[in-house]
N, C-alpha and C. Protein backbone atom coordinates (compact mmCIF):
# COMPACT_ATOMS: atom_id res chain seq x y z
N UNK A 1 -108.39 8.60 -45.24
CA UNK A 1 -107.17 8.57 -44.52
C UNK A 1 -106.02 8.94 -45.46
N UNK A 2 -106.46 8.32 -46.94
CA UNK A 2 -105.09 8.35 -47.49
C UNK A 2 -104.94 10.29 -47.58
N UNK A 3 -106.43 11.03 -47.87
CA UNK A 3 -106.27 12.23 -48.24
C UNK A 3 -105.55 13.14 -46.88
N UNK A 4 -105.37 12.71 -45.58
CA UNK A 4 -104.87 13.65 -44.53
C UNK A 4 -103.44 13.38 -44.42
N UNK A 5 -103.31 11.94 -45.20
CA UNK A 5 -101.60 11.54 -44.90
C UNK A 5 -101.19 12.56 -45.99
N UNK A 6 -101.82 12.63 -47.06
CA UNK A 6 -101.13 13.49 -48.45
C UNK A 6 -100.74 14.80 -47.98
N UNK A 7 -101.98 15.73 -47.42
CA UNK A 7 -101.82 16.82 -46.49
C UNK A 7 -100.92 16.82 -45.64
N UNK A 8 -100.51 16.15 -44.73
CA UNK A 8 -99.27 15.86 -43.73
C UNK A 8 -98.20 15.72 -44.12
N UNK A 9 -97.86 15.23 -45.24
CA UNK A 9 -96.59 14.45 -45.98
C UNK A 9 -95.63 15.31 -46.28
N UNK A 10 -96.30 16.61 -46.59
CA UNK A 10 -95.41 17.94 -46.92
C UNK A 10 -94.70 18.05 -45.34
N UNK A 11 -96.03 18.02 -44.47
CA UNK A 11 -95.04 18.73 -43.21
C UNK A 11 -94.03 17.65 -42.70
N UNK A 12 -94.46 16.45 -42.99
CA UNK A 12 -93.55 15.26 -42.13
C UNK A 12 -92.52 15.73 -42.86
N UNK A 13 -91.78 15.90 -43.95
CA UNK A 13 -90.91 16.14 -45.11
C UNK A 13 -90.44 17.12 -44.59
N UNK A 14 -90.78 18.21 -44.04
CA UNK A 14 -90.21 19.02 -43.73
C UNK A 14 -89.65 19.30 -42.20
N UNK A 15 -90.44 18.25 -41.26
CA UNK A 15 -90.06 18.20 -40.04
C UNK A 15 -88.88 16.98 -39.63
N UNK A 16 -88.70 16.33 -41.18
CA UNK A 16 -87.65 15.18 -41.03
C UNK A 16 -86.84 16.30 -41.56
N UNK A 17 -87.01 16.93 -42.05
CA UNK A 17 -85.47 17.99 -43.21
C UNK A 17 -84.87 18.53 -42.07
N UNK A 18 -85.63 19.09 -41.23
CA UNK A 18 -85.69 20.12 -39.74
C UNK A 18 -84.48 19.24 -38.80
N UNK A 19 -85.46 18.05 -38.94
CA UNK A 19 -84.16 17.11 -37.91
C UNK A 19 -82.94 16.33 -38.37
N UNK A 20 -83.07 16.32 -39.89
CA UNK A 20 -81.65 15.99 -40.34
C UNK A 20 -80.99 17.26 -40.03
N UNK A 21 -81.33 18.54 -40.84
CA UNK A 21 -80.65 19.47 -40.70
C UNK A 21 -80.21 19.53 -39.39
N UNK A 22 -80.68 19.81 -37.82
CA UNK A 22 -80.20 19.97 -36.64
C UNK A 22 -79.10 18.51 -36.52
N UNK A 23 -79.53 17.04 -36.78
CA UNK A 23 -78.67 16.31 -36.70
C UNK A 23 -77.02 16.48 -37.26
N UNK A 24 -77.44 16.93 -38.33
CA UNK A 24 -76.02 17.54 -39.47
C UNK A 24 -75.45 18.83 -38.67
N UNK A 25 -75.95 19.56 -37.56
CA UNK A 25 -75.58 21.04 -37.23
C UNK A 25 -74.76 20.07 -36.20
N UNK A 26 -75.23 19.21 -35.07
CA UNK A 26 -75.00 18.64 -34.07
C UNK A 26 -73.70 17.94 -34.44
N UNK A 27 -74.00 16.93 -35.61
CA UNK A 27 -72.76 16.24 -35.68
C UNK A 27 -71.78 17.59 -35.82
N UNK A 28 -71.83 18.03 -36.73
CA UNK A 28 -70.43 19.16 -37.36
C UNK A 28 -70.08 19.30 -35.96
N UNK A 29 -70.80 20.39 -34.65
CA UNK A 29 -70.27 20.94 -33.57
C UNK A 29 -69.53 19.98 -32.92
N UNK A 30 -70.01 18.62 -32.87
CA UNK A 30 -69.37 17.43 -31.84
C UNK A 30 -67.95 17.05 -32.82
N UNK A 31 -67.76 16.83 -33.95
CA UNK A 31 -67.12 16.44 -34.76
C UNK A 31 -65.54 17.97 -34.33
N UNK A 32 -66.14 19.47 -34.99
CA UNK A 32 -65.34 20.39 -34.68
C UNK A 32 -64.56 20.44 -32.87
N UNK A 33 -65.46 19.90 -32.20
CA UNK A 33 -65.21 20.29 -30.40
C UNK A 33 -63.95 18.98 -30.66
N UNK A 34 -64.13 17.65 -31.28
CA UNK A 34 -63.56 16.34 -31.21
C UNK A 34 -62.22 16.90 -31.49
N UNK A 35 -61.78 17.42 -32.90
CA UNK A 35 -61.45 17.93 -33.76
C UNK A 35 -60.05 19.26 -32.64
N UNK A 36 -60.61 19.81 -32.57
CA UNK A 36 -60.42 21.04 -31.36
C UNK A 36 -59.22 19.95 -30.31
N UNK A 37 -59.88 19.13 -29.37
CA UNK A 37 -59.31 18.43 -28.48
C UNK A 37 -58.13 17.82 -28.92
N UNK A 38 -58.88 17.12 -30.03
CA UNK A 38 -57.51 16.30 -29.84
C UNK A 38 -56.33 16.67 -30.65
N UNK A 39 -56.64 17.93 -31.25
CA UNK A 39 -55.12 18.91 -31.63
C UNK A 39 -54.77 19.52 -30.83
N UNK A 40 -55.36 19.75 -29.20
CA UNK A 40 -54.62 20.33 -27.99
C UNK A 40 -54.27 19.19 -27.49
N UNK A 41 -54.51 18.08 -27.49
CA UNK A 41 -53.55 16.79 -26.68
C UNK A 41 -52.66 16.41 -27.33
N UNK A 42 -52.85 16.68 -28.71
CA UNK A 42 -51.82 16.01 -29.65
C UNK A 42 -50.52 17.17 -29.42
N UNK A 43 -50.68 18.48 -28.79
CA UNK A 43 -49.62 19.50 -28.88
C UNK A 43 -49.40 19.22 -27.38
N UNK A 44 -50.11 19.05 -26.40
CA UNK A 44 -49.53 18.24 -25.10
C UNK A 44 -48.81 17.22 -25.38
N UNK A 45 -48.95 16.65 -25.86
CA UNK A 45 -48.12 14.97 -26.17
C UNK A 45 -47.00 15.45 -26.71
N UNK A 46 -46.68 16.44 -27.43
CA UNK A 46 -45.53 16.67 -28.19
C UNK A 46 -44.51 17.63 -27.30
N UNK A 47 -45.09 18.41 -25.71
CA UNK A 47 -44.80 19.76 -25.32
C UNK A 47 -44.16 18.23 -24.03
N UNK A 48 -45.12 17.39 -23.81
CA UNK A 48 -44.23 16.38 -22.85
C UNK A 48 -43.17 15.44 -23.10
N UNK A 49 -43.22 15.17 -24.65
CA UNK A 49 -42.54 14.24 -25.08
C UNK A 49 -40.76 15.38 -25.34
N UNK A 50 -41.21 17.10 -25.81
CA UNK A 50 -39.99 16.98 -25.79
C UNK A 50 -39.38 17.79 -23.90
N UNK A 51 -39.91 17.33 -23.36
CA UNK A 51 -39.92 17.91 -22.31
C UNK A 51 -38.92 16.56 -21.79
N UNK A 52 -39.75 15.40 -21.60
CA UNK A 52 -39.19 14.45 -21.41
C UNK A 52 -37.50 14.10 -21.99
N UNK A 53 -37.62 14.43 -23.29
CA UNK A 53 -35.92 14.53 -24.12
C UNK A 53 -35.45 15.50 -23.55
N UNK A 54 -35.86 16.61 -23.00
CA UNK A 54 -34.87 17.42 -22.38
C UNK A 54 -34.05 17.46 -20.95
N UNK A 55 -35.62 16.82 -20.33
CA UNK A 55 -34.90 16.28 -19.14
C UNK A 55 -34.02 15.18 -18.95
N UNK A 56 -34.08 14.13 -19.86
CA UNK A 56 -33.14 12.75 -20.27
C UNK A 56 -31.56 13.36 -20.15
N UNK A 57 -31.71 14.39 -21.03
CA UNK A 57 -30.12 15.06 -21.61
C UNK A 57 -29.95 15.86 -20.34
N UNK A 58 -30.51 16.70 -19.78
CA UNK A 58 -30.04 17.23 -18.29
C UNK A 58 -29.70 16.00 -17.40
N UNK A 59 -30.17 14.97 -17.48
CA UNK A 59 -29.67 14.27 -16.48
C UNK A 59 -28.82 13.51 -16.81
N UNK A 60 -28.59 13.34 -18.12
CA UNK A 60 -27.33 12.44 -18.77
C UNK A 60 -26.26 13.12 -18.61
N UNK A 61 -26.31 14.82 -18.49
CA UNK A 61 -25.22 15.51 -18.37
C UNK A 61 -24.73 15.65 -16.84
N UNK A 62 -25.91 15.48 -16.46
CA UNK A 62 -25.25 15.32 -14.73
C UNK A 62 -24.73 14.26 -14.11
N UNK A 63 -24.97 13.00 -14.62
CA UNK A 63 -24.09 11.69 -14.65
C UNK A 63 -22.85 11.59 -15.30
N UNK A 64 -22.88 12.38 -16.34
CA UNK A 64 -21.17 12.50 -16.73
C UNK A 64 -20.79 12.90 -15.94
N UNK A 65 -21.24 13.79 -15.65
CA UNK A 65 -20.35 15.07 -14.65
C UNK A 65 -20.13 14.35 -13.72
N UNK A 66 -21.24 13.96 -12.59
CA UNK A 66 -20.80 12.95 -11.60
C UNK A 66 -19.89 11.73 -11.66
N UNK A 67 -20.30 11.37 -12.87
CA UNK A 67 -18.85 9.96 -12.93
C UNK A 67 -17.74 10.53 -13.36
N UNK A 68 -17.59 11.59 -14.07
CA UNK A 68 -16.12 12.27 -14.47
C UNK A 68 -15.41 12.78 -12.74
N UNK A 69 -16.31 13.73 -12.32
CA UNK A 69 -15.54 13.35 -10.57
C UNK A 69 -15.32 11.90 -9.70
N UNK A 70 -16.04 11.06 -10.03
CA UNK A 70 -15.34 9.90 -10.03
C UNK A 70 -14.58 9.60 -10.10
N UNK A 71 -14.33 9.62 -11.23
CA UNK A 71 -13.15 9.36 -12.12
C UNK A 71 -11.81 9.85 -11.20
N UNK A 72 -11.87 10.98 -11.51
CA UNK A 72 -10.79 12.09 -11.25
C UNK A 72 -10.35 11.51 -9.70
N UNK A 73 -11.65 11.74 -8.66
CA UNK A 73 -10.94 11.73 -7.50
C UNK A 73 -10.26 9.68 -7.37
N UNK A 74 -11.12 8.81 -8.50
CA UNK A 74 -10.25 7.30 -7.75
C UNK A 74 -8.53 7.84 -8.49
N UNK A 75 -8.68 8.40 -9.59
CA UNK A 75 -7.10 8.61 -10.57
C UNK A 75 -6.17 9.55 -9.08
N UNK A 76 -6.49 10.60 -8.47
CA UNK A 76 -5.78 11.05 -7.09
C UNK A 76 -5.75 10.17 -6.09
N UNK A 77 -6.66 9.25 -5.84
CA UNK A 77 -6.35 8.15 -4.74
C UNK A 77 -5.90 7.12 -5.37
N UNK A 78 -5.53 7.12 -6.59
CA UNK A 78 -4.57 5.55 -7.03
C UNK A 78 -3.45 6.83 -7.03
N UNK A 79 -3.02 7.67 -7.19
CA UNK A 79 -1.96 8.32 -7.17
C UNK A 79 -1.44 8.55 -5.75
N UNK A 80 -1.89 8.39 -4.86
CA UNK A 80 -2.07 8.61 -3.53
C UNK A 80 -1.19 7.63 -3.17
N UNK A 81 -2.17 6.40 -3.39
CA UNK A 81 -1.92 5.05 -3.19
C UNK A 81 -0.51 4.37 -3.53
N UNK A 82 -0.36 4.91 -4.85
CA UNK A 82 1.08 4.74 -5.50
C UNK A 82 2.51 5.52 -5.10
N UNK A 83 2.07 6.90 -3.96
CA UNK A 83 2.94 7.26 -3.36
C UNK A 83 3.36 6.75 -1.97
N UNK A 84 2.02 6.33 -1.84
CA UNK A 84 2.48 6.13 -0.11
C UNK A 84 2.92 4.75 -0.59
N UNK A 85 2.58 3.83 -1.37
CA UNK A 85 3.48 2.52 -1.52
C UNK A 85 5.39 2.55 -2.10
N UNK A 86 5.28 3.76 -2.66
CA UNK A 86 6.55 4.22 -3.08
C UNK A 86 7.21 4.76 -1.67
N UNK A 87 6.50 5.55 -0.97
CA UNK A 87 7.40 6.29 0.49
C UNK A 87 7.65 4.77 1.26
N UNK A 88 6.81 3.88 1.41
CA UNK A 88 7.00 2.52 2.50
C UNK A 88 8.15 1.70 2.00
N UNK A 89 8.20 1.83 0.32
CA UNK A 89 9.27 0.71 -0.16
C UNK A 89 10.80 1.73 0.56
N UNK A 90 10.58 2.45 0.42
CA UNK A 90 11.78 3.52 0.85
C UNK A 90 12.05 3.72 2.28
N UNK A 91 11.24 3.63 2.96
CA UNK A 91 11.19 3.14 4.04
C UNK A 91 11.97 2.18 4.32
N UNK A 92 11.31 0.71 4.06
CA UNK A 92 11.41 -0.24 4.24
C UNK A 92 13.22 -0.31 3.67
N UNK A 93 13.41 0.27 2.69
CA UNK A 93 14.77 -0.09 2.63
C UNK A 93 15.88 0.68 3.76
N UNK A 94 15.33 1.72 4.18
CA UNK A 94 16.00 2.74 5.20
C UNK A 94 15.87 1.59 6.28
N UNK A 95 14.75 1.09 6.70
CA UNK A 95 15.02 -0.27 7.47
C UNK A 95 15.80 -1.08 7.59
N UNK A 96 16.22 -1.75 6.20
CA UNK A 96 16.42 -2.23 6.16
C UNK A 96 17.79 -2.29 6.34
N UNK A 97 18.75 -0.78 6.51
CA UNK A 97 19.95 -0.59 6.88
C UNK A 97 20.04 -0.34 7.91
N UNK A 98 18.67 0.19 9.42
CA UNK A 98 18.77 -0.27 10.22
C UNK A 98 18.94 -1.64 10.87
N UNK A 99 18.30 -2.44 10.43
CA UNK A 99 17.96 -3.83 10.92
C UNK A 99 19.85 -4.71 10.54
N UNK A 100 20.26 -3.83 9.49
CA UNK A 100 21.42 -4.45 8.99
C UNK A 100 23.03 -4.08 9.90
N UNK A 101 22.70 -2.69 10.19
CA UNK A 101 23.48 -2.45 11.65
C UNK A 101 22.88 -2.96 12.79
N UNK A 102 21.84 -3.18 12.90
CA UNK A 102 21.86 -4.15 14.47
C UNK A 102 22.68 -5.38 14.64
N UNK A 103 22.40 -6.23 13.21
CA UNK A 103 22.63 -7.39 12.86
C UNK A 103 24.44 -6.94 12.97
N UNK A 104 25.27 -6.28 12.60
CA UNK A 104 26.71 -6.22 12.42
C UNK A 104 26.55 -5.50 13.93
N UNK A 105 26.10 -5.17 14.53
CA UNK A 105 26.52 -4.85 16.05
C UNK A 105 26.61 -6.29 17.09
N UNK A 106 24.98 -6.65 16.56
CA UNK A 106 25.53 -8.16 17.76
C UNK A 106 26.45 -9.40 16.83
N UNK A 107 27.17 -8.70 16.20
CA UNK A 107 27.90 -10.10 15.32
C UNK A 107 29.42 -9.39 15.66
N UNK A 108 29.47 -8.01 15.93
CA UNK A 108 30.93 -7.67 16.45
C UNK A 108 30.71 -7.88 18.06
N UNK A 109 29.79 -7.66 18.63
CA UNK A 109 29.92 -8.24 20.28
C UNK A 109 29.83 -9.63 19.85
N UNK A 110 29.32 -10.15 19.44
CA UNK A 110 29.56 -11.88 19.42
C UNK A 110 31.09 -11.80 19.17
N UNK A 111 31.75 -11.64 18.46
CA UNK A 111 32.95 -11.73 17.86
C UNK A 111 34.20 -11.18 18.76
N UNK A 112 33.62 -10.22 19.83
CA UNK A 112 34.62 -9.32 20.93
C UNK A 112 34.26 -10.33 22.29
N UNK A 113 33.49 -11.29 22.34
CA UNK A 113 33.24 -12.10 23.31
C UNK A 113 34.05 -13.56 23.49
N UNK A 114 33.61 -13.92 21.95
CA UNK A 114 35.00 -15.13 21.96
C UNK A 114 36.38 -14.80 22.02
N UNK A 115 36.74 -13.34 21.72
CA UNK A 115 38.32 -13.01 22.19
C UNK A 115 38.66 -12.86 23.08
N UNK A 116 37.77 -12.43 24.18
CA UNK A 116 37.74 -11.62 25.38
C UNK A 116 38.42 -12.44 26.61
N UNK A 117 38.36 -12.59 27.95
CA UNK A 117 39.28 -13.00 28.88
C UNK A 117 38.48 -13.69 29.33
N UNK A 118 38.76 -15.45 30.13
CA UNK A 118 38.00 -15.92 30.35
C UNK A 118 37.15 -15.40 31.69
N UNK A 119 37.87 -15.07 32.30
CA UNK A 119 37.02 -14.16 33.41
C UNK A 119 35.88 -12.82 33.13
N UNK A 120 36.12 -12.58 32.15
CA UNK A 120 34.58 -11.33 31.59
C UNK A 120 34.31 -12.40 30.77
N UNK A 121 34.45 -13.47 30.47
CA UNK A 121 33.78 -14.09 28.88
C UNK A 121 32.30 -14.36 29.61
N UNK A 122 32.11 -14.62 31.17
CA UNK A 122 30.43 -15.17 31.43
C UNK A 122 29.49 -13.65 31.46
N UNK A 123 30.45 -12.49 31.94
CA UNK A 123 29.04 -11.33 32.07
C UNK A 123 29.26 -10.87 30.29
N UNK A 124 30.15 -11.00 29.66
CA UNK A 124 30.15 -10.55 28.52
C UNK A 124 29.03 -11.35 27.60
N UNK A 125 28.67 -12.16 27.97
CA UNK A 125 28.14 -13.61 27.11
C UNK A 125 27.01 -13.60 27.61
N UNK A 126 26.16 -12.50 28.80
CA UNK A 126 25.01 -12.43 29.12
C UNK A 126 24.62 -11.49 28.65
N UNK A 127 25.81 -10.35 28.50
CA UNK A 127 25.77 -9.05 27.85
C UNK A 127 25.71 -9.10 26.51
N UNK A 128 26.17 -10.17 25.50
CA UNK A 128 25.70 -10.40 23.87
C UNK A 128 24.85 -10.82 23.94
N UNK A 129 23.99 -11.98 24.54
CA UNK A 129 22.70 -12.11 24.61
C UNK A 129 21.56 -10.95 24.41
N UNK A 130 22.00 -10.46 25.77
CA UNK A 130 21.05 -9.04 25.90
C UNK A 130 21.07 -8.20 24.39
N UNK A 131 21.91 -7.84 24.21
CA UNK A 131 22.40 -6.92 23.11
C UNK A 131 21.66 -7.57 21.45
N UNK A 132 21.71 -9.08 21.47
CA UNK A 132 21.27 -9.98 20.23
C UNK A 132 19.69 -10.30 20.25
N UNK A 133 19.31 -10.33 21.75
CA UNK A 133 17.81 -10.44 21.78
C UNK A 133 17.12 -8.70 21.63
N UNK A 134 17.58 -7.60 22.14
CA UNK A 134 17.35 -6.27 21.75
C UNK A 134 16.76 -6.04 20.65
N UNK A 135 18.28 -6.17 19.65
CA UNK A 135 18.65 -5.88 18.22
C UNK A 135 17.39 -7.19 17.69
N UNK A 136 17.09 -8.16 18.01
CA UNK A 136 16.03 -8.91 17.27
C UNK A 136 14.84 -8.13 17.32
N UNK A 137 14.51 -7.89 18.60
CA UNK A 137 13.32 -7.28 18.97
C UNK A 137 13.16 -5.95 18.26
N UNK A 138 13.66 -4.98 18.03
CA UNK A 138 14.32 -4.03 17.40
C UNK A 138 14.01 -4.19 15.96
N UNK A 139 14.41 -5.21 15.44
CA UNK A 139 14.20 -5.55 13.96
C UNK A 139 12.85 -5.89 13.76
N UNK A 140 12.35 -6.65 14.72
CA UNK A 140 10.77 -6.89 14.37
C UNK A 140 9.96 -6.00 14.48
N UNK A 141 10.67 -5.09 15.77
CA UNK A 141 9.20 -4.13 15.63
C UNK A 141 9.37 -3.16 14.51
N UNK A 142 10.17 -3.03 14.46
CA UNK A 142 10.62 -2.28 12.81
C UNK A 142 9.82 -2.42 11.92
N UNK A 143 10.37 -4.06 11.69
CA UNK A 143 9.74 -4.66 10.23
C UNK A 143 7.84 -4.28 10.80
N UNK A 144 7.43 -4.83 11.52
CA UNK A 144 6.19 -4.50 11.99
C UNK A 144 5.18 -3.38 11.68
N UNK A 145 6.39 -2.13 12.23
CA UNK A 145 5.72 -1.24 12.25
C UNK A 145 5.80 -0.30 10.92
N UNK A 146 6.27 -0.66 10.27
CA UNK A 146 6.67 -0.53 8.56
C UNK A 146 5.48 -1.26 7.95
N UNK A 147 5.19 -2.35 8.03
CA UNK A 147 3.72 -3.17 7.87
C UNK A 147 2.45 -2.20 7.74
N UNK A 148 2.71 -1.98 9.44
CA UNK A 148 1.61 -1.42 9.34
C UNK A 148 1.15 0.15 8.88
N UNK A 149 2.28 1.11 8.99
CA UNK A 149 2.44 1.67 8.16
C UNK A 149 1.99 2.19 6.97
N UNK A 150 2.70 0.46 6.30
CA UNK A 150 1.53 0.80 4.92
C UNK A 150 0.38 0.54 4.76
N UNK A 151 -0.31 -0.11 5.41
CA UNK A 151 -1.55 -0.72 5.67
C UNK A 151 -2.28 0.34 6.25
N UNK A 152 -2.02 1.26 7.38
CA UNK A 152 -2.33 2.21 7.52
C UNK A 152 -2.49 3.73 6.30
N UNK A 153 -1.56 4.05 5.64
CA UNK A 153 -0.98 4.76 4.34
C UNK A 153 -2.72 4.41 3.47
N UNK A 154 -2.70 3.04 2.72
CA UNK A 154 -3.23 2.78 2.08
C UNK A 154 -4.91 2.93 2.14
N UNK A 155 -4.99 2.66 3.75
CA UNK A 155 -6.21 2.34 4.25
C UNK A 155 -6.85 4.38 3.95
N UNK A 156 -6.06 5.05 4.64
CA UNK A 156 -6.09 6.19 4.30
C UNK A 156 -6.78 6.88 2.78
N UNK A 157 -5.64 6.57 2.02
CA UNK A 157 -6.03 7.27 0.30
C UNK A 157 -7.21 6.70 -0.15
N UNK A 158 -7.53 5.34 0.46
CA UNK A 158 -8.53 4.87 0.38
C UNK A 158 -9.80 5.73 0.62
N UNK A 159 -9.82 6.06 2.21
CA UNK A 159 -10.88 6.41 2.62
C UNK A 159 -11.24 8.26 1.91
N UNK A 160 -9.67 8.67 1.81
CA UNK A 160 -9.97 10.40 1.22
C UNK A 160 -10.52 9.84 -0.30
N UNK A 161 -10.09 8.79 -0.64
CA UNK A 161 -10.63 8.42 -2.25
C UNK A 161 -12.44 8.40 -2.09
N UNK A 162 -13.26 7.48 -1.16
CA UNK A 162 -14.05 7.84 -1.04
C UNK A 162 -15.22 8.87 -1.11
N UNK A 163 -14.45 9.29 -0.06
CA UNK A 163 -14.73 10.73 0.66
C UNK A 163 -15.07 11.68 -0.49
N UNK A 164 -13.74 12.00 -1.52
CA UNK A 164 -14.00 12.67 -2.40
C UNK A 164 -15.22 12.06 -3.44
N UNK A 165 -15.28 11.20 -3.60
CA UNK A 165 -16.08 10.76 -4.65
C UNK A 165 -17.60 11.14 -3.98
N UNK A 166 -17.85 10.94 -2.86
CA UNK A 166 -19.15 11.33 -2.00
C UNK A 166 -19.36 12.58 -2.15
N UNK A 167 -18.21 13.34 -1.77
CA UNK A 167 -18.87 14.36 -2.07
C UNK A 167 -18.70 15.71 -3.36
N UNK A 168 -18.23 14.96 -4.53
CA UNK A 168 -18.41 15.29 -5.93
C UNK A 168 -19.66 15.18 -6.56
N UNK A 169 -20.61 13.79 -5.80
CA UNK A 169 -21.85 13.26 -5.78
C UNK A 169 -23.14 14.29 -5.17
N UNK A 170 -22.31 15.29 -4.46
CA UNK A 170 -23.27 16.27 -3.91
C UNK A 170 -23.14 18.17 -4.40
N UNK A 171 -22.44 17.75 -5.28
CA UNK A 171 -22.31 19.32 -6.05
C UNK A 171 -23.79 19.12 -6.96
């Protein structure tokens, strides 16, 4: 037995050399293919990563942009805002020289009534009434409608303030 193993020993020797060698061919190819891959993912990873930074900065630039029209259109509706509160105070004082001749109209019929004859002093004295409840009424709806006015005014620059900002948001 020992003399056929001696005879064999060459070939086993050479049929283990056979299969290291193919093992050593095998690894290298699996090792090179490994090798191969993952320097094309590693250049994907780098082609997304700066892909990703580029898109960050496109969209960081489109949020400026969008909040800079922001910006701009609330700075025209506080300017807005600050006119139409400036036109109402002006107003309100132009009112306020209406409301101030009503007031000196029923205070000279009050005043032409106590001089007057006692015989016109009762239709005259229904007639300052009339004339003092008018001129009140007169003054309120004034003052009123001056109110609303600005409330109206404001409600306004408001809503174009909006408006613009919506649609700066859609450029």
């Amino acid at each position: 037995m020992n003399a056929i193993l001696l005879k064999a020993l060459p070939y086993i020797a050479a049929a283990l050399l056979a299969l290291g060698a193919l093992y050593g061919a095998y690894h290298h190819g699996v090792s090179t293919t490994n090798e191969t891959w993952q320097s094309q993912w590693n250049a994907r990873d780098t082609r997304d990563a700066q892909a990703k930074a580029e898109n960050e900065a496109a969209a960081r630039t489109r949020e400026q942009a969008y909040q800079q029209s922001i910006n701009k259109a609330v700075q025209d509706g506080q300017r807005t805002i600050d006119q139409a509160t400036a036109d109402a105070t002006a107003a309100r004082a132009s009112a306020d020289g209406l409301r101030g001749a009503a007031d000196a109209l029923a205070a000279r019929l009050a005043a032409s009534q106590a001089s007057g004859n006692s015989c016109t002093a009762a239709a005259s004295a229904a007639a300052t009434r009339a004339v003092m409840v008018l001129a009140d009424v007169l003054k309120r709806a004034d003052q009123r409608a001056g109110d609303l006015a600005t409330v109206a005014d404001q409600a306004r620059a408001r809503g174009l303030t909006c408006e613009q900002a919506y649609d700066a948001l859609g450029k």
